[in-house]
PDB file of N, CA and C in Angstrom:
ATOM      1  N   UNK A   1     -21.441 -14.645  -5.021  1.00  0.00           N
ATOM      2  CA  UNK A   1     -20.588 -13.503  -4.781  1.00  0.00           C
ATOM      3  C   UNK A   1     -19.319 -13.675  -5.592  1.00  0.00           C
ATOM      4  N   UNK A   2     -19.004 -12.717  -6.746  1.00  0.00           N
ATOM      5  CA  UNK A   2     -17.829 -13.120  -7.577  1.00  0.00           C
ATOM      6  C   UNK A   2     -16.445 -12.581  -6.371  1.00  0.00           C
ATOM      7  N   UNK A   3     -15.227 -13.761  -7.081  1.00  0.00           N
ATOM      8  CA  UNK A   3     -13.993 -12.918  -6.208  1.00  0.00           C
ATOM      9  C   UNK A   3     -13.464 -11.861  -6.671  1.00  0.00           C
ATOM     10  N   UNK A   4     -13.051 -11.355  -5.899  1.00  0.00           N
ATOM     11  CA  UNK A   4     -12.579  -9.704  -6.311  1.00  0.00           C
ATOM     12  C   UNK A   4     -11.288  -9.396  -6.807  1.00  0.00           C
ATOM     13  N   UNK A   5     -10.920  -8.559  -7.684  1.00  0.00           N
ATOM     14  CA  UNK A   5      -9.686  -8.732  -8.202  1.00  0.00           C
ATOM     15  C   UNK A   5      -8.596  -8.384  -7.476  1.00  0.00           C
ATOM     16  N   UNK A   6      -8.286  -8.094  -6.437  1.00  0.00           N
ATOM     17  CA  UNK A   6      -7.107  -8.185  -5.097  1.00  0.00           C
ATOM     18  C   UNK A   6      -7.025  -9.533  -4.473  1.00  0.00           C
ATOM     19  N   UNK A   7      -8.044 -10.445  -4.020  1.00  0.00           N
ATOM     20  CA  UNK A   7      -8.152 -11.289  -3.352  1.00  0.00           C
ATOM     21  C   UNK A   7      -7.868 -12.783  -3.834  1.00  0.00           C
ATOM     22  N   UNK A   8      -7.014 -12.758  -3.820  1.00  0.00           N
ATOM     23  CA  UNK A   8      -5.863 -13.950  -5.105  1.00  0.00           C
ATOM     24  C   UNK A   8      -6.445 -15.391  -3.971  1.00  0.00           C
ATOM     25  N   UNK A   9      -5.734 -15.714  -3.154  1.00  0.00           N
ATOM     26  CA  UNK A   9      -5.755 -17.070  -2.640  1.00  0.00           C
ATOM     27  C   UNK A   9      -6.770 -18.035  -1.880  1.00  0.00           C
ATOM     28  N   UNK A  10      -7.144 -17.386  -0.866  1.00  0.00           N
ATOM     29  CA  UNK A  10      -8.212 -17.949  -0.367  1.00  0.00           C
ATOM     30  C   UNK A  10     -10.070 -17.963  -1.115  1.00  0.00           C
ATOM     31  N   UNK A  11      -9.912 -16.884  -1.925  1.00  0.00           N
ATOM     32  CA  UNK A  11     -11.262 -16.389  -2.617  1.00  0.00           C
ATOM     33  C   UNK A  11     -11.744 -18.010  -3.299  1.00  0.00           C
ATOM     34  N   UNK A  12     -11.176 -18.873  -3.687  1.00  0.00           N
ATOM     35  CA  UNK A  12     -11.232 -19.723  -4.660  1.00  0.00           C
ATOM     36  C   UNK A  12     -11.728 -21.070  -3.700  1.00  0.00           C
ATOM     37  N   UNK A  13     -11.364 -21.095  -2.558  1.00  0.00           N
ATOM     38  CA  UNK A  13     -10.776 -22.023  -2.049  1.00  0.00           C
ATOM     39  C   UNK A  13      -8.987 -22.248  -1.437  1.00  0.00           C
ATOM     40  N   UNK A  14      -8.355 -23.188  -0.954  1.00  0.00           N
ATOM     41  CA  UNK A  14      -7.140 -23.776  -0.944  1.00  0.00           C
ATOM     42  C   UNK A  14      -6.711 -24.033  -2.415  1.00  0.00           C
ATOM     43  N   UNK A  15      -7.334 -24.760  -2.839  1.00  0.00           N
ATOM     44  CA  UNK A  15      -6.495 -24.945  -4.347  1.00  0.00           C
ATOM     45  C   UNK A  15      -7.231 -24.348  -5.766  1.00  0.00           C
ATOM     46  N   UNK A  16      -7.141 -23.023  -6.167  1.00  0.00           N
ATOM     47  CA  UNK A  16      -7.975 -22.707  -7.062  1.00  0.00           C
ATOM     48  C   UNK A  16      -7.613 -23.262  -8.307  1.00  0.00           C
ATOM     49  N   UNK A  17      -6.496 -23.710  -8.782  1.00  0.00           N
ATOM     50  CA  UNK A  17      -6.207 -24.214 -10.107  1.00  0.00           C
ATOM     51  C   UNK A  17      -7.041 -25.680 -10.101  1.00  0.00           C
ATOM     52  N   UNK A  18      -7.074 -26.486  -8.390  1.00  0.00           N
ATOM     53  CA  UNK A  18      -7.374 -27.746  -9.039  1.00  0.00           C
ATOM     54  C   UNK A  18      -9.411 -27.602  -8.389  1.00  0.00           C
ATOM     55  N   UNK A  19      -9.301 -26.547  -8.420  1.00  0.00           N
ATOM     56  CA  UNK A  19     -10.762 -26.026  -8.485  1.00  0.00           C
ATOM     57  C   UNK A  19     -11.287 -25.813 -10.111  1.00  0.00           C
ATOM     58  N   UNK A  20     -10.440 -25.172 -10.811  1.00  0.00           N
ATOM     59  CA  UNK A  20     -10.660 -24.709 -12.125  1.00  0.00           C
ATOM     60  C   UNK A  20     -10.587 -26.186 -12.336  1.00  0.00           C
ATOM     61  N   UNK A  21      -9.651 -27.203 -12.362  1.00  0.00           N
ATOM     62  CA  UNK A  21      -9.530 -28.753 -13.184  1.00  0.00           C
ATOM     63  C   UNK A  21     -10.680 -29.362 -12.658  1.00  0.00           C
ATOM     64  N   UNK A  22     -11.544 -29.647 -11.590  1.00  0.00           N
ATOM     65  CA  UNK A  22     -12.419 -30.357 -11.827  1.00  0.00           C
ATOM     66  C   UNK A  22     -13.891 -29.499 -11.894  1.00  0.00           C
ATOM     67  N   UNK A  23     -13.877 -28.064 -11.635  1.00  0.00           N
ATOM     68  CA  UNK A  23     -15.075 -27.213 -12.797  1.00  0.00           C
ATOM     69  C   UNK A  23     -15.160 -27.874 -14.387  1.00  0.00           C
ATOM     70  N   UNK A  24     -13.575 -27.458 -14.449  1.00  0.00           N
ATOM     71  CA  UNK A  24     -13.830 -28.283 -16.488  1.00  0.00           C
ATOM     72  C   UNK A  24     -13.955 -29.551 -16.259  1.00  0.00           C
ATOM     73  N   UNK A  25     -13.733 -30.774 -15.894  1.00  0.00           N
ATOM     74  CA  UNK A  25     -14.171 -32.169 -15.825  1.00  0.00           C
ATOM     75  C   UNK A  25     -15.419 -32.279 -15.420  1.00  0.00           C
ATOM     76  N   UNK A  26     -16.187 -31.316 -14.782  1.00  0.00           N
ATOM     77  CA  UNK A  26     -17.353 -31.635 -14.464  1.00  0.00           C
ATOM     78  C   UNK A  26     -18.755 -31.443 -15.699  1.00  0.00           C
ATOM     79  N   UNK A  27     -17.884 -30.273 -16.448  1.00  0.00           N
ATOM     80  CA  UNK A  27     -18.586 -29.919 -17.686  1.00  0.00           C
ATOM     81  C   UNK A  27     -18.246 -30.830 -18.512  1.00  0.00           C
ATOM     82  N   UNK A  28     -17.419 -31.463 -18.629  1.00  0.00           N
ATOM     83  CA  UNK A  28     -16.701 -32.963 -19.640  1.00  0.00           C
ATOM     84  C   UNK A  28     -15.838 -32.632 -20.761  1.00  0.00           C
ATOM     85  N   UNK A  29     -15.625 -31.028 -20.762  1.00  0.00           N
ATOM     86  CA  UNK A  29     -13.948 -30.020 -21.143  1.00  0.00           C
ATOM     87  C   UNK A  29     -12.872 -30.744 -20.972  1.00  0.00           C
ATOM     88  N   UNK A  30     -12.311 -30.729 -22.624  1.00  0.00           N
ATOM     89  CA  UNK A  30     -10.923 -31.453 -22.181  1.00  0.00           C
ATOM     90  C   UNK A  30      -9.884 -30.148 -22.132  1.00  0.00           C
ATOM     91  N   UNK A  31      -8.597 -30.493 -21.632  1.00  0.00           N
ATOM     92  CA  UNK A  31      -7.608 -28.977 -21.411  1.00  0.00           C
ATOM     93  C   UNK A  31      -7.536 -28.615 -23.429  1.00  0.00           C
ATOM     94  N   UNK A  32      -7.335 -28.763 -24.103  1.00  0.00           N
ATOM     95  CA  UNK A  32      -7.734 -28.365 -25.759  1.00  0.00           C
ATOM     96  C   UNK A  32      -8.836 -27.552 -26.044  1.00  0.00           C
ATOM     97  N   UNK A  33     -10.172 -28.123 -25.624  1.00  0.00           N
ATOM     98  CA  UNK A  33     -10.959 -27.623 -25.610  1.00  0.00           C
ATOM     99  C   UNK A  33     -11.413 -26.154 -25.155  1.00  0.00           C
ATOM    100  N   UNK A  34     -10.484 -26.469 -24.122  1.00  0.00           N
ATOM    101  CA  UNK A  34     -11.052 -25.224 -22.930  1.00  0.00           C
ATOM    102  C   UNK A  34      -9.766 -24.364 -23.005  1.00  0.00           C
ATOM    103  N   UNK A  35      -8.656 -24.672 -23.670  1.00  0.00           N
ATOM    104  CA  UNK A  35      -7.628 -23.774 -24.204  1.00  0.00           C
ATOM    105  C   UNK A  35      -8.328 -22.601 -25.507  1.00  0.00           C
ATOM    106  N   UNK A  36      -8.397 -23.651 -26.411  1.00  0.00           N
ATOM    107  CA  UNK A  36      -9.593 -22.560 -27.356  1.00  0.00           C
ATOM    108  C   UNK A  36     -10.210 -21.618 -27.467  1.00  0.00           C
ATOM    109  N   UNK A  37     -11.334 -21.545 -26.226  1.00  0.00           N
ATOM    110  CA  UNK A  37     -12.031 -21.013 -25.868  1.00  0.00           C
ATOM    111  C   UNK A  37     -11.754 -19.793 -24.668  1.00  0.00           C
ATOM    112  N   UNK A  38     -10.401 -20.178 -24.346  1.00  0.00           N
ATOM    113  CA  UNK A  38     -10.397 -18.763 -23.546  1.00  0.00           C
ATOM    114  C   UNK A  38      -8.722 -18.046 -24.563  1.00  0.00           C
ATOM    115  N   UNK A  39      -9.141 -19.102 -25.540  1.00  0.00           N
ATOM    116  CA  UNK A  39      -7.654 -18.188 -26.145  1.00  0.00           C
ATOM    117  C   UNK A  39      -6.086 -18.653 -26.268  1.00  0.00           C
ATOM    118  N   UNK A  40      -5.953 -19.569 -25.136  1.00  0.00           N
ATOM    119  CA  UNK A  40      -4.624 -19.429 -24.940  1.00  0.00           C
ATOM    120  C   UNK A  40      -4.616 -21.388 -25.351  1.00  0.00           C
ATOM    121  N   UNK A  41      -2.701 -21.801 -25.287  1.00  0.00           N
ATOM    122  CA  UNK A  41      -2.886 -23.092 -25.304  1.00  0.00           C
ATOM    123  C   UNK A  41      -2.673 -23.290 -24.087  1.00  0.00           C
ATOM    124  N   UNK A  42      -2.941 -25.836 -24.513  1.00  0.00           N
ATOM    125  CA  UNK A  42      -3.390 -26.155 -23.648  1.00  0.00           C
ATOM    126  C   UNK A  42      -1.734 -26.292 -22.340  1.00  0.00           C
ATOM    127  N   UNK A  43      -0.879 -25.772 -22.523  1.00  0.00           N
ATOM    128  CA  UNK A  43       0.201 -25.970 -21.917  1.00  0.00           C
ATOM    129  C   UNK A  43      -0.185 -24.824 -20.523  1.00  0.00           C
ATOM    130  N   UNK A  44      -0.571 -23.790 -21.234  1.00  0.00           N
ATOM    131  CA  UNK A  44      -1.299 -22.688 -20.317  1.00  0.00           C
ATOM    132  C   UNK A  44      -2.413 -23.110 -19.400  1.00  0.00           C
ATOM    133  N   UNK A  45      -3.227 -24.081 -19.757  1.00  0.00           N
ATOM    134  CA  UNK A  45      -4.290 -24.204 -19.297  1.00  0.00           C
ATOM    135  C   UNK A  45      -4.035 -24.902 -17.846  1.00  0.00           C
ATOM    136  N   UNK A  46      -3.016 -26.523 -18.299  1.00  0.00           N
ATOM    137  CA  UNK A  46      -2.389 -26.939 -17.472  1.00  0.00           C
ATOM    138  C   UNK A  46      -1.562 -26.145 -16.326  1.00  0.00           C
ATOM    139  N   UNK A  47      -0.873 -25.269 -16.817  1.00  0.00           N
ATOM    140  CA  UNK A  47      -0.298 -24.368 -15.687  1.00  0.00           C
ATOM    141  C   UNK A  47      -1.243 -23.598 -14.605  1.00  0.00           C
ATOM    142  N   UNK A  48      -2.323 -23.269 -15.316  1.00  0.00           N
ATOM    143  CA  UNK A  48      -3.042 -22.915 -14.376  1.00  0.00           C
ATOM    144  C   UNK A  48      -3.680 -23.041 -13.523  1.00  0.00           C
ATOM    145  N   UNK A  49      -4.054 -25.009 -13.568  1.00  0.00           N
ATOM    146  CA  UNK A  49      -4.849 -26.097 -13.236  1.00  0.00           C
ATOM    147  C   UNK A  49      -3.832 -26.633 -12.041  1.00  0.00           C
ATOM    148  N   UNK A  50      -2.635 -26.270 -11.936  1.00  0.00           N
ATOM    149  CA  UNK A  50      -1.586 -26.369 -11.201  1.00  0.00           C
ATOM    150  C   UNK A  50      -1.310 -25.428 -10.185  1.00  0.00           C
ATOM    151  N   UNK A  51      -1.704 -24.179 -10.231  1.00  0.00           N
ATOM    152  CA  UNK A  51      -1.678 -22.728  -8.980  1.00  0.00           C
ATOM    153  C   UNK A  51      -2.326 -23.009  -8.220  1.00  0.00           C
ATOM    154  N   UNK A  52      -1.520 -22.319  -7.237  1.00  0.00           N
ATOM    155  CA  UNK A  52      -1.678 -22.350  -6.248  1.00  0.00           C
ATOM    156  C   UNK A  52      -2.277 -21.036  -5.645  1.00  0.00           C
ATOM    157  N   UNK A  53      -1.881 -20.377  -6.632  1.00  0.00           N
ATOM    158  CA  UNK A  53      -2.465 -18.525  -6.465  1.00  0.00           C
ATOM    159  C   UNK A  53      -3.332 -18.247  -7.974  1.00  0.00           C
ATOM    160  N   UNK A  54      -4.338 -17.521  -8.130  1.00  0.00           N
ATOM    161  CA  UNK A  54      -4.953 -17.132  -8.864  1.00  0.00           C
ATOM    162  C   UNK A  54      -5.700 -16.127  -8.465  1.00  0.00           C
ATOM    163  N   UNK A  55      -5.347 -14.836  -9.720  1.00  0.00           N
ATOM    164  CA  UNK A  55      -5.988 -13.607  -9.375  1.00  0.00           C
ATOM    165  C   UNK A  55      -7.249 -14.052  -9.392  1.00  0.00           C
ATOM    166  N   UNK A  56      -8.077 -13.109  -8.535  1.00  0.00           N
ATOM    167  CA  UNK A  56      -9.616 -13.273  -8.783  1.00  0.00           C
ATOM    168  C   UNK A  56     -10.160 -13.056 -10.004  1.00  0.00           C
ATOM    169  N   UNK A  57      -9.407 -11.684 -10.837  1.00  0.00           N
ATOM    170  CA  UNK A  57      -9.646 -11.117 -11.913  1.00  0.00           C
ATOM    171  C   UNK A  57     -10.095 -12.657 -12.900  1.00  0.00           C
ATOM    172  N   UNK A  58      -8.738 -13.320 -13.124  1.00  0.00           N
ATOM    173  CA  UNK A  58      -8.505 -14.208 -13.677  1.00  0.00           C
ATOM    174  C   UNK A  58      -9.853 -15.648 -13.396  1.00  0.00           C
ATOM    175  N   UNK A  59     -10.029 -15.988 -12.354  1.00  0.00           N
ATOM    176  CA  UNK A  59     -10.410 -16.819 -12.138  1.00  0.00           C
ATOM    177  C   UNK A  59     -12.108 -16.528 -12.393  1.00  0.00           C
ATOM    178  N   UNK A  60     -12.430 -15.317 -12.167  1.00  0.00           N
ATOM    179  CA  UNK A  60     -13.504 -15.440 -12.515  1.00  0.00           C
ATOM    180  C   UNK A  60     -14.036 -14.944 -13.960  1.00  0.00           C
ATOM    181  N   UNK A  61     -12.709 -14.853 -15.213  1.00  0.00           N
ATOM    182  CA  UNK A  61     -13.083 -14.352 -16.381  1.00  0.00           C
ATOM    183  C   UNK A  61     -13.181 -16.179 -16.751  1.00  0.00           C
ATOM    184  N   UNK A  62     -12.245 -17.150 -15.875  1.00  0.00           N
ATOM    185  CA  UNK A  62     -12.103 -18.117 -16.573  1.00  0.00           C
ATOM    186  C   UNK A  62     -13.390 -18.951 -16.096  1.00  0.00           C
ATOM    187  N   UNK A  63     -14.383 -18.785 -15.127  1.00  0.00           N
ATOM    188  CA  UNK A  63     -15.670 -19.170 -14.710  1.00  0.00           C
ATOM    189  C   UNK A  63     -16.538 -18.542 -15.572  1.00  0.00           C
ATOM    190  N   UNK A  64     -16.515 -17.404 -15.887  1.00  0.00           N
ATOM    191  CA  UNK A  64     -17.741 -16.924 -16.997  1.00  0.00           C
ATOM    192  C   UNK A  64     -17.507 -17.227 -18.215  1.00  0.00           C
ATOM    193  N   UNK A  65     -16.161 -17.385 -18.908  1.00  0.00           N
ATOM    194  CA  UNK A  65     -16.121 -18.172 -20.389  1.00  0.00           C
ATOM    195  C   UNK A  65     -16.599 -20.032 -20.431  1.00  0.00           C
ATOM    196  N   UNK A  66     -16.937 -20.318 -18.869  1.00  0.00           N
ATOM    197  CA  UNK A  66     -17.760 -21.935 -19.288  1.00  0.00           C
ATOM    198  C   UNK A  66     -19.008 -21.926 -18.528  1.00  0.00           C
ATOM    199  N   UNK A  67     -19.398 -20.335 -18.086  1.00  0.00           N
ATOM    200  CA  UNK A  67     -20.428 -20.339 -17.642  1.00  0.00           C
ATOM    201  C   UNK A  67     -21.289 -21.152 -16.095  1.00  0.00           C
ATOM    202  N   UNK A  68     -19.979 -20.924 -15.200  1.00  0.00           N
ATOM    203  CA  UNK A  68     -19.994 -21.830 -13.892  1.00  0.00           C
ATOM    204  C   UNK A  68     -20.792 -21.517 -13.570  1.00  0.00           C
ATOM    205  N   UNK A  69     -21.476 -21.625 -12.716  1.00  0.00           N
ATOM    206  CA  UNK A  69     -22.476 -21.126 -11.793  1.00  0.00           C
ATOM    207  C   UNK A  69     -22.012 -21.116 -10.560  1.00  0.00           C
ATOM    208  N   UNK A  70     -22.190 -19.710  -9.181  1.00  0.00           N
ATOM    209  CA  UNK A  70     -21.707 -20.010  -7.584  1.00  0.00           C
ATOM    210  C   UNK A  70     -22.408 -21.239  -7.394  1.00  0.00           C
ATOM    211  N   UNK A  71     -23.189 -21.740  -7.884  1.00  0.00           N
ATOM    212  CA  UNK A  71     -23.613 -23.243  -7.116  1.00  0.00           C
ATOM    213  C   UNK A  71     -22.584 -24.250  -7.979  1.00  0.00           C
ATOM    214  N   UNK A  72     -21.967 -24.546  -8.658  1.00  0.00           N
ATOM    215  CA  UNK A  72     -21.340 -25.103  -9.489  1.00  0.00           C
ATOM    216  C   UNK A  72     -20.032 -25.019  -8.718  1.00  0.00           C
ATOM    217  N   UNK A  73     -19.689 -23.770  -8.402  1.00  0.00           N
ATOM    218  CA  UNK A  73     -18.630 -23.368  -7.369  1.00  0.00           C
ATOM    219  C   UNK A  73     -18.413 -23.850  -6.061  1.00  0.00           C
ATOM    220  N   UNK A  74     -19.483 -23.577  -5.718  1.00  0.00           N
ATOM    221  CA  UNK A  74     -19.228 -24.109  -4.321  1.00  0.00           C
ATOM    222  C   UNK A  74     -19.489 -25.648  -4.275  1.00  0.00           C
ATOM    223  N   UNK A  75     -19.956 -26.231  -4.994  1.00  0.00           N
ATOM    224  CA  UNK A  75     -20.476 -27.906  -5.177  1.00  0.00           C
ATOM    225  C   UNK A  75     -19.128 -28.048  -5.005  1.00  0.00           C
ATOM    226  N   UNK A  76     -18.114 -27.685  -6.039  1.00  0.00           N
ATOM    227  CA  UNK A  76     -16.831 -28.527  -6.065  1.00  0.00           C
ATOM    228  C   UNK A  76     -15.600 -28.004  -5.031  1.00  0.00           C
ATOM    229  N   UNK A  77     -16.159 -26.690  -4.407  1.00  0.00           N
ATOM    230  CA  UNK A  77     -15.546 -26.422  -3.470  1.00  0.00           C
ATOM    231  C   UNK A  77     -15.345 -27.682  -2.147  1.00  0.00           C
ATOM    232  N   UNK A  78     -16.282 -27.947  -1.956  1.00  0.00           N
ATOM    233  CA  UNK A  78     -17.187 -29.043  -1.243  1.00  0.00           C
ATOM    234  C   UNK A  78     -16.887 -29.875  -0.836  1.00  0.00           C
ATOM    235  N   UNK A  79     -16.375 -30.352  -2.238  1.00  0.00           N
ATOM    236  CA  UNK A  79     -15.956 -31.669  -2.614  1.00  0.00           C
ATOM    237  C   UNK A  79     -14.441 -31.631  -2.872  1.00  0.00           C
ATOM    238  N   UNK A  80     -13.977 -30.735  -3.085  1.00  0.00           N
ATOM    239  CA  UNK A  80     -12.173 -30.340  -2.856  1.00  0.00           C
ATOM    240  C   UNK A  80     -11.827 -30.827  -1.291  1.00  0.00           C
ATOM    241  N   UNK A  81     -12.339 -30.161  -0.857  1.00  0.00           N
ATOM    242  CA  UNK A  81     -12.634 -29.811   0.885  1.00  0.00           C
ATOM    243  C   UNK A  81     -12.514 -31.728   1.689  1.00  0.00           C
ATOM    244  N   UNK A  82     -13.050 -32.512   0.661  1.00  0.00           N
ATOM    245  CA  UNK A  82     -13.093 -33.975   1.386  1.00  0.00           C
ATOM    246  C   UNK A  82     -12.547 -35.030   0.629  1.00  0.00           C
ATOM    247  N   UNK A  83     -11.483 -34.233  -0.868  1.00  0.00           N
ATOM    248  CA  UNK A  83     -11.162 -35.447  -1.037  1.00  0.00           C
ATOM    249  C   UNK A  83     -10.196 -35.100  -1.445  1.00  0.00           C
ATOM    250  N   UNK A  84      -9.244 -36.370  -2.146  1.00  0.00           N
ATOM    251  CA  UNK A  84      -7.741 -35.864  -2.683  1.00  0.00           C
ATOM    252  C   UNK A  84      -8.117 -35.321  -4.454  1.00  0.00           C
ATOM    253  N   UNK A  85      -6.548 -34.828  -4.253  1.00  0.00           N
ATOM    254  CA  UNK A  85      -6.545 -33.540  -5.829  1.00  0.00           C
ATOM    255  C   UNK A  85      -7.088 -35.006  -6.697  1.00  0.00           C
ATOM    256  N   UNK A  86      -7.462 -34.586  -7.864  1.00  0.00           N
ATOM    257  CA  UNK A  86      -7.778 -34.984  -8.957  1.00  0.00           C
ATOM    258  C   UNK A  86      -6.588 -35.115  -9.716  1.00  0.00           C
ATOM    259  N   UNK A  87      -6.708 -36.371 -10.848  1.00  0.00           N
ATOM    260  CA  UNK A  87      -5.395 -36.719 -11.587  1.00  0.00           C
ATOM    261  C   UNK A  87      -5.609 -35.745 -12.639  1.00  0.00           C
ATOM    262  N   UNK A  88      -5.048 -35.669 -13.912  1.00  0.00           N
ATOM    263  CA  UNK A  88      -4.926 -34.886 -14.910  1.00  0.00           C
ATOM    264  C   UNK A  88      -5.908 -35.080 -15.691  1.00  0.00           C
TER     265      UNK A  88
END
């Protein structure tokens, strides 16, 4: 079920930026890499890997440019859910 573009905070999870940081670590994306590819730099990328709010719009243009999968999603949802944030 994609998130919807009103539904900013909870849609993602609690932490959708450090949802987006270990989606790309799980694919083995470094923040350069994955700056590239959606366009912007990696200073941006980092900022985003850091929110605490993320439009849905957003979050799910930035899941279909690495091709997440909802099972991919919710795996690391999962796993957000039982452990501490991830380092950089």
């Amino acid at each position: 079920m994609p998130v919807t573009k009103n539904n900013k905070q909870n849609a993602t999870g609690n932490q959708p930026g450090e949802l987006l940081k270990l989606l790309r670590k799980l694919k083995g994306i470094k923040q350069d890499v994955a700056a590239r590819k959606l366009g912007i730099k990696q200073q941006a990328v980092s900022k985003l890997e850091n929110c605490k709010i993320i439009s849905g719009k957003k979050f799910n243009e930035i899941t279909a440019a690495f091709n997440f999968t909802q099972e991919e999603i919710e795996m690391a949802k999962r796993f957000l859910s039982t452990h501490p944030p991830l380092d950089s």
